[in-house]
N, C-alpha and C. Protein backbone atom coordinates (compact mmCIF):
# COMPACT_ATOMS: atom_id res chain seq x y z
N UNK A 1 101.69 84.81 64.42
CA UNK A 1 101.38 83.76 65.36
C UNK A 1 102.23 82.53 65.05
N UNK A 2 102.85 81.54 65.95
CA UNK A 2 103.32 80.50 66.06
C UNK A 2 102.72 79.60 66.23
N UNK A 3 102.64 78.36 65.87
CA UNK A 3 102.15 77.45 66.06
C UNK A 3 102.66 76.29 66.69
N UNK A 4 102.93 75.74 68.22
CA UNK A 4 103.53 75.11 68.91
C UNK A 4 102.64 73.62 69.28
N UNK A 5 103.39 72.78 69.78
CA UNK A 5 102.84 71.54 70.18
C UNK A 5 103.37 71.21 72.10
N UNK A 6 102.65 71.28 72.65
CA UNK A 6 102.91 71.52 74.23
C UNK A 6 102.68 70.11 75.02
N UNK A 7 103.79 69.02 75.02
CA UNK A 7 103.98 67.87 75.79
C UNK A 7 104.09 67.73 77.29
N UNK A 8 103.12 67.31 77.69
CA UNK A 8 103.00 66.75 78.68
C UNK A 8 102.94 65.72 79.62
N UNK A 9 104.12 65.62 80.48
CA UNK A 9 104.78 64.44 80.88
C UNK A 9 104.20 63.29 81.89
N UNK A 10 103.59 62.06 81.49
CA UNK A 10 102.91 61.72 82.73
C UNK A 10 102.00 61.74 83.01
N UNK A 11 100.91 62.20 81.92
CA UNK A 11 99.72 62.06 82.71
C UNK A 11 98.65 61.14 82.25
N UNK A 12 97.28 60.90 82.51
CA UNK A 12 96.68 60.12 82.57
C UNK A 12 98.08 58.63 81.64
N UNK A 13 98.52 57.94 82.74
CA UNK A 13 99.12 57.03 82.40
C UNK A 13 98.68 56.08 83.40
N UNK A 14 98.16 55.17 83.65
CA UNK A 14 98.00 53.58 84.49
C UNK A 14 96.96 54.39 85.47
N UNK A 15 95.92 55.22 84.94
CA UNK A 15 94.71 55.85 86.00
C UNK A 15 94.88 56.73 87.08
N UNK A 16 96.11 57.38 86.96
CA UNK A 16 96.66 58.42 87.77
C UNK A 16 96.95 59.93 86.87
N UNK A 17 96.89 60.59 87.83
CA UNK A 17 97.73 61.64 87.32
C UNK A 17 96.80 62.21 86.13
N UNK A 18 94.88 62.29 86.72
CA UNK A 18 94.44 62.27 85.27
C UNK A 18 93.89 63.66 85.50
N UNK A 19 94.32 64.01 83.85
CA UNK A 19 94.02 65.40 83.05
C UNK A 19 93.15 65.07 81.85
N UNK A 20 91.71 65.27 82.08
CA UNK A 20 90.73 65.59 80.76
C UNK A 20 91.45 66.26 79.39
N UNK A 21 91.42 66.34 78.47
CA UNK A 21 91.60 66.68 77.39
C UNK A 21 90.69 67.95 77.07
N UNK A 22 89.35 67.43 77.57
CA UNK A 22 88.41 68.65 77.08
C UNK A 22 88.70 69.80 78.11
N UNK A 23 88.91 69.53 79.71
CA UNK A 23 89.72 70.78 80.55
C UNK A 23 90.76 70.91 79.85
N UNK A 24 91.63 70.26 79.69
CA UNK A 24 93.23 70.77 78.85
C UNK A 24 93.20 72.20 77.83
N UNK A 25 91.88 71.92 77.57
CA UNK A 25 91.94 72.71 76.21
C UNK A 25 91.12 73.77 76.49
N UNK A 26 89.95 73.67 77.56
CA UNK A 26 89.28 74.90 78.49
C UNK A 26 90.85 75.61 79.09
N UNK A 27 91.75 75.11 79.82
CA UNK A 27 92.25 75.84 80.31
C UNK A 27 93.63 76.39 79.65
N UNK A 28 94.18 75.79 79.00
CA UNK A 28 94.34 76.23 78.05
C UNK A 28 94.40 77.92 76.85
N UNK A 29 92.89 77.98 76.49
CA UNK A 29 92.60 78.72 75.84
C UNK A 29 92.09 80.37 77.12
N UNK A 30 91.38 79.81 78.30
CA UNK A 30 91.62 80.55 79.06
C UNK A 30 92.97 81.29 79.43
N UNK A 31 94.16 80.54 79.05
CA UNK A 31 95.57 81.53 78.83
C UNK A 31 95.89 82.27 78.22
N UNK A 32 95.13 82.63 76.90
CA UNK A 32 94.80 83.79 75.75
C UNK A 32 95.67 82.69 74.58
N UNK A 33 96.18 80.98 74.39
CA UNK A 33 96.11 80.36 73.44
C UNK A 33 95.02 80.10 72.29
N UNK A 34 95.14 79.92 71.26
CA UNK A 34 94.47 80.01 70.12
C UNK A 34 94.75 78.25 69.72
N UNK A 35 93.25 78.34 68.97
CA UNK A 35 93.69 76.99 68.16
C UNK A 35 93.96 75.50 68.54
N UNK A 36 92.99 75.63 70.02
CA UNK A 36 93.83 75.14 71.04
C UNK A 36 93.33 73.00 70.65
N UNK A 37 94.32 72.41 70.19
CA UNK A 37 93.54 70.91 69.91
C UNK A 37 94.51 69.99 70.83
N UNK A 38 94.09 68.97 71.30
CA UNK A 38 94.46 67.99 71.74
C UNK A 38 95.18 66.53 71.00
N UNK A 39 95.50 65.99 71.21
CA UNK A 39 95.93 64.66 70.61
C UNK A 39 95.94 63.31 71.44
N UNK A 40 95.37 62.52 71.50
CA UNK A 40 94.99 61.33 71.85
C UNK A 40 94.92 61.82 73.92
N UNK A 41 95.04 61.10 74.60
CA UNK A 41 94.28 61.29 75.99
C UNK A 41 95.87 61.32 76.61
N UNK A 42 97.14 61.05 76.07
CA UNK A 42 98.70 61.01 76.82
C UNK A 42 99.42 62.29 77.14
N UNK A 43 98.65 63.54 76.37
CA UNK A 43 99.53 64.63 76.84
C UNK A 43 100.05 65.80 75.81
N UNK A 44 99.01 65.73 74.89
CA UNK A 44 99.90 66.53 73.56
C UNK A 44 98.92 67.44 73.53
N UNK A 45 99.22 68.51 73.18
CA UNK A 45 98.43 69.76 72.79
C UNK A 45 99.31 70.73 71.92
N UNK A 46 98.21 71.12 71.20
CA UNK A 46 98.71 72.31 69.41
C UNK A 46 97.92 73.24 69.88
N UNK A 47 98.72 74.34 69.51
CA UNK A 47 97.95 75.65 69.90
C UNK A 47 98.58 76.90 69.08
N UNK A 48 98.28 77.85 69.21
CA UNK A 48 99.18 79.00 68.46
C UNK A 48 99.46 79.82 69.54
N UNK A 49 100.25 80.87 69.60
CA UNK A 49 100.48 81.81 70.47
C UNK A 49 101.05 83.25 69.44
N UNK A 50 101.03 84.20 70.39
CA UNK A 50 101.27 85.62 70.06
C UNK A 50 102.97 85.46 70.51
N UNK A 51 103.06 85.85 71.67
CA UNK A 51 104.41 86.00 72.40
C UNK A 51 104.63 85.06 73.12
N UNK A 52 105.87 85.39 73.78
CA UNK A 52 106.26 83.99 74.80
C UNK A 52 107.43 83.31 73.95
N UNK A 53 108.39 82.63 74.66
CA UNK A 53 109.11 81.48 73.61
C UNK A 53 108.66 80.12 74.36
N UNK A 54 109.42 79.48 73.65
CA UNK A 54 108.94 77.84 74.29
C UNK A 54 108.72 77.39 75.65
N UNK A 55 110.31 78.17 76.81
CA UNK A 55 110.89 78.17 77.92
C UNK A 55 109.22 78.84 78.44
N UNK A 56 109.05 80.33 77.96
CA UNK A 56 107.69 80.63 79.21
C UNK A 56 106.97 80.18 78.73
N UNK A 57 106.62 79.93 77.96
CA UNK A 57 104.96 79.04 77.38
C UNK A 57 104.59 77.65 78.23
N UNK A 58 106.12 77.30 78.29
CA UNK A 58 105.78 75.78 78.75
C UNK A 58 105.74 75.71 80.40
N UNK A 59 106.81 77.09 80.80
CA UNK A 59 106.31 77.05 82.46
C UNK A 59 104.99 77.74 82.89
N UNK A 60 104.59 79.12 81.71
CA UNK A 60 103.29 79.00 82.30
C UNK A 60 102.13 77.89 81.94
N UNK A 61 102.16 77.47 81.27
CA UNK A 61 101.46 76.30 81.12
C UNK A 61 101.61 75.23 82.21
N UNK A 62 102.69 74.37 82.78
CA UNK A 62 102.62 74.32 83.92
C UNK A 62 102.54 74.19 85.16
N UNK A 63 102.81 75.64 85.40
CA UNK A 63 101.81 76.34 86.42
C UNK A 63 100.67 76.22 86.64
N UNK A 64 99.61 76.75 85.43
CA UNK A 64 98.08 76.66 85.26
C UNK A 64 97.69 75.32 85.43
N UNK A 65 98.32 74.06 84.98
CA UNK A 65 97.95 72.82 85.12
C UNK A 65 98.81 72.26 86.53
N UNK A 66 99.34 72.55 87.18
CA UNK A 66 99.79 72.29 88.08
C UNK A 66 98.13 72.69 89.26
N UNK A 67 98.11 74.13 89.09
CA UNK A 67 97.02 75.58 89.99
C UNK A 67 96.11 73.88 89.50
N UNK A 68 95.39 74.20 88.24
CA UNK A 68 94.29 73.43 88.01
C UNK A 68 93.70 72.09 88.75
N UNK A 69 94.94 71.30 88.37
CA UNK A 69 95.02 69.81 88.74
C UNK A 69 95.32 69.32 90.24
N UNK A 70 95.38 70.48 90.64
CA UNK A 70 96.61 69.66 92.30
C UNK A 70 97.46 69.16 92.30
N UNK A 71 98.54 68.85 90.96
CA UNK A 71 99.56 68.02 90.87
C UNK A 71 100.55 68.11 89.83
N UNK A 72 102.16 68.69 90.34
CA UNK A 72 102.75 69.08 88.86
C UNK A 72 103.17 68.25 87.97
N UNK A 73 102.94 68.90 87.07
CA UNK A 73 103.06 68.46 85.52
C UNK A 73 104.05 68.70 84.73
N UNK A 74 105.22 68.22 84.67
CA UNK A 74 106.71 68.98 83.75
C UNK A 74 105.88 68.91 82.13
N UNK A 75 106.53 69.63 81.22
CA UNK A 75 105.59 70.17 79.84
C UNK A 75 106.62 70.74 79.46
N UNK A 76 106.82 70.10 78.25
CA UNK A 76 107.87 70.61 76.91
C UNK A 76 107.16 71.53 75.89
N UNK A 77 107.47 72.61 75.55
CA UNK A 77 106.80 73.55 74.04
C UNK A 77 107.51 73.17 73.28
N UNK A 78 107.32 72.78 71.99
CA UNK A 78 108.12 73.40 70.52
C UNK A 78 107.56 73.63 69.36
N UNK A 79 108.15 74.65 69.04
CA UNK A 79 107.20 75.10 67.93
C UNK A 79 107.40 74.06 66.55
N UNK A 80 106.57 74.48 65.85
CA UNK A 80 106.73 73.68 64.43
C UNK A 80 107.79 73.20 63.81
N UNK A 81 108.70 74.11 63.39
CA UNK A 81 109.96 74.02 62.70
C UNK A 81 110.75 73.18 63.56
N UNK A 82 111.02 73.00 64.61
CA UNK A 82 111.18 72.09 65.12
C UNK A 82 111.53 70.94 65.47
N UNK A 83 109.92 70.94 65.71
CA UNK A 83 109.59 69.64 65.31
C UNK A 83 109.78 68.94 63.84
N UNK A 84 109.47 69.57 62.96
CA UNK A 84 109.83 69.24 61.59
C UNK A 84 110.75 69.18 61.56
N UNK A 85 112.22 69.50 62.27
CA UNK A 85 113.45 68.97 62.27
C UNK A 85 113.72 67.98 62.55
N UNK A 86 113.41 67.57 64.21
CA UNK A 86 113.68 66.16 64.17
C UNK A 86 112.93 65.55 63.37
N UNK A 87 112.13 65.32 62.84
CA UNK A 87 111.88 64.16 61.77
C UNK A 87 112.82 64.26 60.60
N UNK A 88 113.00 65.24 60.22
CA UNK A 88 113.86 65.31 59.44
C UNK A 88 114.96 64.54 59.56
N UNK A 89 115.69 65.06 60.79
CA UNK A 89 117.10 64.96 61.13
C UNK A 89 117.06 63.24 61.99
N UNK A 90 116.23 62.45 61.67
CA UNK A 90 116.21 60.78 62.21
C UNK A 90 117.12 60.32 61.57
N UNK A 91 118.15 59.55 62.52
CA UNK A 91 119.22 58.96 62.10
C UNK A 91 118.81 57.45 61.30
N UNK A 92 117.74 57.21 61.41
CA UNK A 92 117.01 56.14 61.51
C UNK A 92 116.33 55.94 60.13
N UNK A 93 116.31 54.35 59.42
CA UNK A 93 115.31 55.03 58.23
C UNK A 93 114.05 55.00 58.55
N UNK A 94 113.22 55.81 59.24
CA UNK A 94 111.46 55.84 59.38
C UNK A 94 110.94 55.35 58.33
N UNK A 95 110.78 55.36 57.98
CA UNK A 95 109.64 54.64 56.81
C UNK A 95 110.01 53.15 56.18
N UNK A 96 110.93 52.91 56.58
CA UNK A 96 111.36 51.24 56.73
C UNK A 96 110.98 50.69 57.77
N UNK A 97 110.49 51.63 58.99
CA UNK A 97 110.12 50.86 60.30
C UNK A 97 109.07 51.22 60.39
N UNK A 98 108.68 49.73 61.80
CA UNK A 98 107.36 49.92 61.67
C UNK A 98 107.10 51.41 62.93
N UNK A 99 106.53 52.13 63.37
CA UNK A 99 106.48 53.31 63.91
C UNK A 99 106.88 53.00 65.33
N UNK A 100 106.00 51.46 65.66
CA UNK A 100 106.29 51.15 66.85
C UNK A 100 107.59 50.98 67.57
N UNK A 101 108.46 51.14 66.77
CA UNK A 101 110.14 50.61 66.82
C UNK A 101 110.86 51.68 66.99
N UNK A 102 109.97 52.73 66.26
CA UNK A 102 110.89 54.05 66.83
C UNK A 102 110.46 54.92 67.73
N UNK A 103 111.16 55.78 68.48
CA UNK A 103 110.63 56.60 69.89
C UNK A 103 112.12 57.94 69.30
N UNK A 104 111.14 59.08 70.56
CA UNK A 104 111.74 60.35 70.16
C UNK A 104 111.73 60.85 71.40
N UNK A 105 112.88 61.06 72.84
CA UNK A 105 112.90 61.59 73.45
C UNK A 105 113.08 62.67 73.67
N UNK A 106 112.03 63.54 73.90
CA UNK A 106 112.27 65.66 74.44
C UNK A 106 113.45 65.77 75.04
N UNK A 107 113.87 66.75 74.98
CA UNK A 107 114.71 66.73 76.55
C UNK A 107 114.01 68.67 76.47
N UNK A 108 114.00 69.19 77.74
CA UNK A 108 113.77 70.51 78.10
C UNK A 108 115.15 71.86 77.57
N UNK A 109 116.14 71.04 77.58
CA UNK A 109 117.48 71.48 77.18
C UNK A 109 118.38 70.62 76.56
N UNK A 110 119.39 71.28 75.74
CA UNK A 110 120.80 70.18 75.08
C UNK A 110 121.22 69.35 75.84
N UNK A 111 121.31 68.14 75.72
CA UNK A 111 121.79 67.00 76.50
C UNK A 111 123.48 66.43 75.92
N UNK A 112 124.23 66.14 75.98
CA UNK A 112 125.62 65.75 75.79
C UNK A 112 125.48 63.84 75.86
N UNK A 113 126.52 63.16 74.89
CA UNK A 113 126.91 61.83 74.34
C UNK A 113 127.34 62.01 76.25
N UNK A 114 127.99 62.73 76.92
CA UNK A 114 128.77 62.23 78.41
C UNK A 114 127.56 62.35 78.91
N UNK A 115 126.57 62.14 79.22
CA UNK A 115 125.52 61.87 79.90
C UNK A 115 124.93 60.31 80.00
N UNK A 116 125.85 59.78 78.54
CA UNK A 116 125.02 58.38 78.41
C UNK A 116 126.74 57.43 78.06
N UNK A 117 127.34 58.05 78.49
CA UNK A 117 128.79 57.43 78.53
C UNK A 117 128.80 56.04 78.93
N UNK A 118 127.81 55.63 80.50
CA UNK A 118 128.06 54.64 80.90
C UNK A 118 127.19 53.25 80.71
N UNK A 119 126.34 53.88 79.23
CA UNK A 119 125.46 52.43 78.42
C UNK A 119 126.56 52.35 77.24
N UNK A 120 126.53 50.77 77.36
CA UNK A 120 127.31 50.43 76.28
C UNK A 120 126.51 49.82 75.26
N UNK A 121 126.66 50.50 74.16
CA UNK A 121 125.80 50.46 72.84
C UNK A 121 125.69 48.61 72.30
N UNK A 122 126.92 48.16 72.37
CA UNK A 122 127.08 46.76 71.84
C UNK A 122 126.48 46.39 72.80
N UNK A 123 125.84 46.43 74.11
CA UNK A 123 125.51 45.33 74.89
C UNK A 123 124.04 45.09 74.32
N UNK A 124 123.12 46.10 73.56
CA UNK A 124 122.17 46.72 73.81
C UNK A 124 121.52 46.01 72.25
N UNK A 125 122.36 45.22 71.05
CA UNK A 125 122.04 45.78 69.88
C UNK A 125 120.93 44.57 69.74
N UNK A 126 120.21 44.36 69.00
CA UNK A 126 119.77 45.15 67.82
C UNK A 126 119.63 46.53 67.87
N UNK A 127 118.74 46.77 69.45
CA UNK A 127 118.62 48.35 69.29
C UNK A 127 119.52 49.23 69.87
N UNK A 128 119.36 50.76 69.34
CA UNK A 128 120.37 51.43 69.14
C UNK A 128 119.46 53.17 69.62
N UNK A 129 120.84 53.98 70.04
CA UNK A 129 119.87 55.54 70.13
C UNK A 129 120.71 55.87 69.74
N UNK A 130 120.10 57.19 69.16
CA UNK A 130 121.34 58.27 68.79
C UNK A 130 120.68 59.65 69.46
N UNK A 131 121.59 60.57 69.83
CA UNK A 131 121.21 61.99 70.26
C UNK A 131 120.78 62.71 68.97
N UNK A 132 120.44 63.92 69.08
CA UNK A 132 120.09 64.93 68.03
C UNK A 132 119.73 66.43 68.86
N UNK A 133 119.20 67.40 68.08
CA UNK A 133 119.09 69.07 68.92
C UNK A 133 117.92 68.33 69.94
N UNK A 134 118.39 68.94 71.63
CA UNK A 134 117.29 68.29 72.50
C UNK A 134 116.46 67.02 72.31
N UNK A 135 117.07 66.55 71.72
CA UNK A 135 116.54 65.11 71.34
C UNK A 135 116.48 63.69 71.68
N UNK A 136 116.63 62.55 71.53
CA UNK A 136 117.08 61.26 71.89
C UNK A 136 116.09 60.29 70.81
N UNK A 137 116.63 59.90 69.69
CA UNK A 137 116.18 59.00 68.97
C UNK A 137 116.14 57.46 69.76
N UNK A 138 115.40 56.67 69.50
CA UNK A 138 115.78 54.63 70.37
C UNK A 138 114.94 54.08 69.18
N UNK A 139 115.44 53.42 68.50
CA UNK A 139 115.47 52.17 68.08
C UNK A 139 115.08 51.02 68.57
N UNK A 140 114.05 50.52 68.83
CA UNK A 140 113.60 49.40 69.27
C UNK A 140 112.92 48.46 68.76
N UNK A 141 113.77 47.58 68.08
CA UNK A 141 113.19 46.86 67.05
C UNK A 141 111.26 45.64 67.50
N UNK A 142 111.76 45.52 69.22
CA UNK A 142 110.29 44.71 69.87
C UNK A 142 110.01 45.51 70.29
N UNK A 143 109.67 46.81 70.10
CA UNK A 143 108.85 48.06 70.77
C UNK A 143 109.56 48.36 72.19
N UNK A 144 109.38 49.60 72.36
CA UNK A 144 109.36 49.66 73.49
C UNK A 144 109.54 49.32 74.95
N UNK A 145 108.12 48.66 74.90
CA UNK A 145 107.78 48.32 76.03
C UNK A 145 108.79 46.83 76.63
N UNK A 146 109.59 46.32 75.86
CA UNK A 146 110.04 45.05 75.79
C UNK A 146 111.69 45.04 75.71
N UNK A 147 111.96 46.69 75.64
CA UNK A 147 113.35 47.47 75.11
C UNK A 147 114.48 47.35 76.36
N UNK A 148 115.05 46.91 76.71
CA UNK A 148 115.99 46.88 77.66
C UNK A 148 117.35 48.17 77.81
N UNK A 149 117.10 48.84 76.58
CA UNK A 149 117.79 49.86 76.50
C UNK A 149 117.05 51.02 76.33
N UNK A 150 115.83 51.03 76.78
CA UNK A 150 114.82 52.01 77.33
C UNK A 150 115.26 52.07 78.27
N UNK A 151 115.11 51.21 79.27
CA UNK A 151 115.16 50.81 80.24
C UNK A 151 116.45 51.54 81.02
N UNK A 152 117.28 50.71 79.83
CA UNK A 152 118.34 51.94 80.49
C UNK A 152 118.50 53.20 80.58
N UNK A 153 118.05 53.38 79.49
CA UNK A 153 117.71 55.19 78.92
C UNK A 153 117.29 55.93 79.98
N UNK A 154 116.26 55.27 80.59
CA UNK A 154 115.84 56.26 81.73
C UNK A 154 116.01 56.44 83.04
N UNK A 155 117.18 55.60 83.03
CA UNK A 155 117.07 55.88 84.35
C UNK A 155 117.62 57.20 85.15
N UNK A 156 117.66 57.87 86.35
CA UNK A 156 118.02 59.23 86.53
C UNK A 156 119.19 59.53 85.99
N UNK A 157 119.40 60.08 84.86
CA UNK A 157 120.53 61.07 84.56
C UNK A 157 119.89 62.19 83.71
N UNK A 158 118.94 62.40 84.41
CA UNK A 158 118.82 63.90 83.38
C UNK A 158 119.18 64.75 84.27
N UNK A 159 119.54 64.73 85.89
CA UNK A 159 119.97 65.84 86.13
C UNK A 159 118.41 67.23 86.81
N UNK A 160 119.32 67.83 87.66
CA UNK A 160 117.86 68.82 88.04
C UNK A 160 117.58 69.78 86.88
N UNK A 161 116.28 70.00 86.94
CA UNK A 161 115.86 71.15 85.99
C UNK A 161 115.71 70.42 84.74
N UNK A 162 115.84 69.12 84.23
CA UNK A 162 116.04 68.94 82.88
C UNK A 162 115.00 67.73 82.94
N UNK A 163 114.04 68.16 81.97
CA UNK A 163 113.06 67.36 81.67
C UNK A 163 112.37 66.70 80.15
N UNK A 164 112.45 65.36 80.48
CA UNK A 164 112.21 63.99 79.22
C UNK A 164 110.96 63.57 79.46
N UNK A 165 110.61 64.07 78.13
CA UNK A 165 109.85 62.86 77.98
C UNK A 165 109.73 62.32 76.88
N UNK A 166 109.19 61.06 76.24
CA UNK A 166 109.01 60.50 74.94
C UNK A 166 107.76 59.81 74.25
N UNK A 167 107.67 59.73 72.95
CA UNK A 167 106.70 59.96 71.87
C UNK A 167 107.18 58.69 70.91
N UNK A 168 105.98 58.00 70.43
CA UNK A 168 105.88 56.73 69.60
C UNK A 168 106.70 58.06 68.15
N UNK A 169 106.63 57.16 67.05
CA UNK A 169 106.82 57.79 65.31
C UNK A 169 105.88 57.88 65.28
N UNK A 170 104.64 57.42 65.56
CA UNK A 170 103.41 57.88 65.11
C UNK A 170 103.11 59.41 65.76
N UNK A 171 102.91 59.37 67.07
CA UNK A 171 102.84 60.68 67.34
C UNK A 171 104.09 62.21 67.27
N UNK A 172 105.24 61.69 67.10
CA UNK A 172 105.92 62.59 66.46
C UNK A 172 106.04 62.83 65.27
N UNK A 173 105.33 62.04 64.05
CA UNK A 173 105.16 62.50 63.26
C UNK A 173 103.46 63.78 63.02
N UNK A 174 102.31 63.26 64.22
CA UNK A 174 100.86 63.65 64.06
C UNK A 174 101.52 65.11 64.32
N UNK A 175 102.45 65.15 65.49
CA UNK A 175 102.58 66.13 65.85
C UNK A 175 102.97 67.33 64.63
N UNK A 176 103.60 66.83 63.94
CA UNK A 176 104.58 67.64 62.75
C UNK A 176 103.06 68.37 61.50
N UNK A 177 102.28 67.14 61.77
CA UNK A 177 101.39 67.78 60.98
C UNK A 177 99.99 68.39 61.56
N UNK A 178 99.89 68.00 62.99
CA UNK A 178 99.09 69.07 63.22
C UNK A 178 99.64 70.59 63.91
N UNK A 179 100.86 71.02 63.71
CA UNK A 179 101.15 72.32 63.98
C UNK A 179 101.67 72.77 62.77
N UNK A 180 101.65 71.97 61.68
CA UNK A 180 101.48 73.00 60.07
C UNK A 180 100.96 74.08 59.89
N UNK A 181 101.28 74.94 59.80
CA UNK A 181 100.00 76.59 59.85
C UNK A 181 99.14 76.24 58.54
């Protein structure tokens, strides 16, 4: 069995788009998932599985929450190892920052430096991103929410079929340790 962490993009955010946690995990386990736990009310779920790789796990998943909810839901899988990579592999020193400063963007597939060709890093600094495997590290020294090179970050260039989303250090790290076997 594997032990995966299944992100979900968008939901219960500003009173929309809302998905229970305790259904999440009814329906869920109704998919023949194991183990099935939640993480705070934004979209994270740990589970184990038999078969499947990330790619069908995460479209049938979904699906079922799409069927469920009335409303689709894009949803990243990855299994453990992983995830324990990117933390690993942070260009960043984590533990010098405060968690709030750092962010970890999914991507659904490999993303390329020519995708983000046309932000210019010096305009942007203190903070800073770097890519990694399906990844996107940001640096934001006033959080987030206050980040102007978030801002930029997101705007449409991911392109069809390719789906982001992103996670405080705190929860990419919860994540790392609640899909520990």
């Amino acid at each position: 069995m594997t032990t995966y962490a299944a992100l979900l993009r968008g939901i219960n955010v500003g009173g929309s788009r809302k998905v229970p946690m305790a259904d999440l995990r009814t329906l869920m386990t109704g998919l023949g998932y194991d183990g099935v736990r939640t993480h705070l009310q934004s979209g994270q779920a740990v589970f184990t599985a038999d078969g499947g790789d990330e790619e069908s796990l995460a479209a049938e998943l979904a699906g079922a929450v799409g069927e469920r909810f009335g409303f689709p839901v894009d949803v990243i899988v990855r299994d453990h190892a992983y995830l324990r990579a990117v933390v690993a592999g942070c260009p960043f020193p984590a533990d010098a920052l405060e968690p709030r400063q750092l962010h970890v963007t999914y991507f659904s597939a490999p993303v390329t430096a020519e995708r983000f060709a046309e932000i210019d890093p010096g305009a942007y600094l203190p903070e800073e991103f770097r890519l990694g495997d399906r990844c996107l590290y940001l640096y934001a020294p006033d959080g987030v929410g206050r980040s102007k090179l978030a801002e930029a970050l997101s705007r449409p260039r991911t392109g069809k079929g390719l789906i982001a989303t992103s996670r405080n250090w705190n929860t990419v790290t919860k994540l790392v340790e609640l899909t520990t076997p």
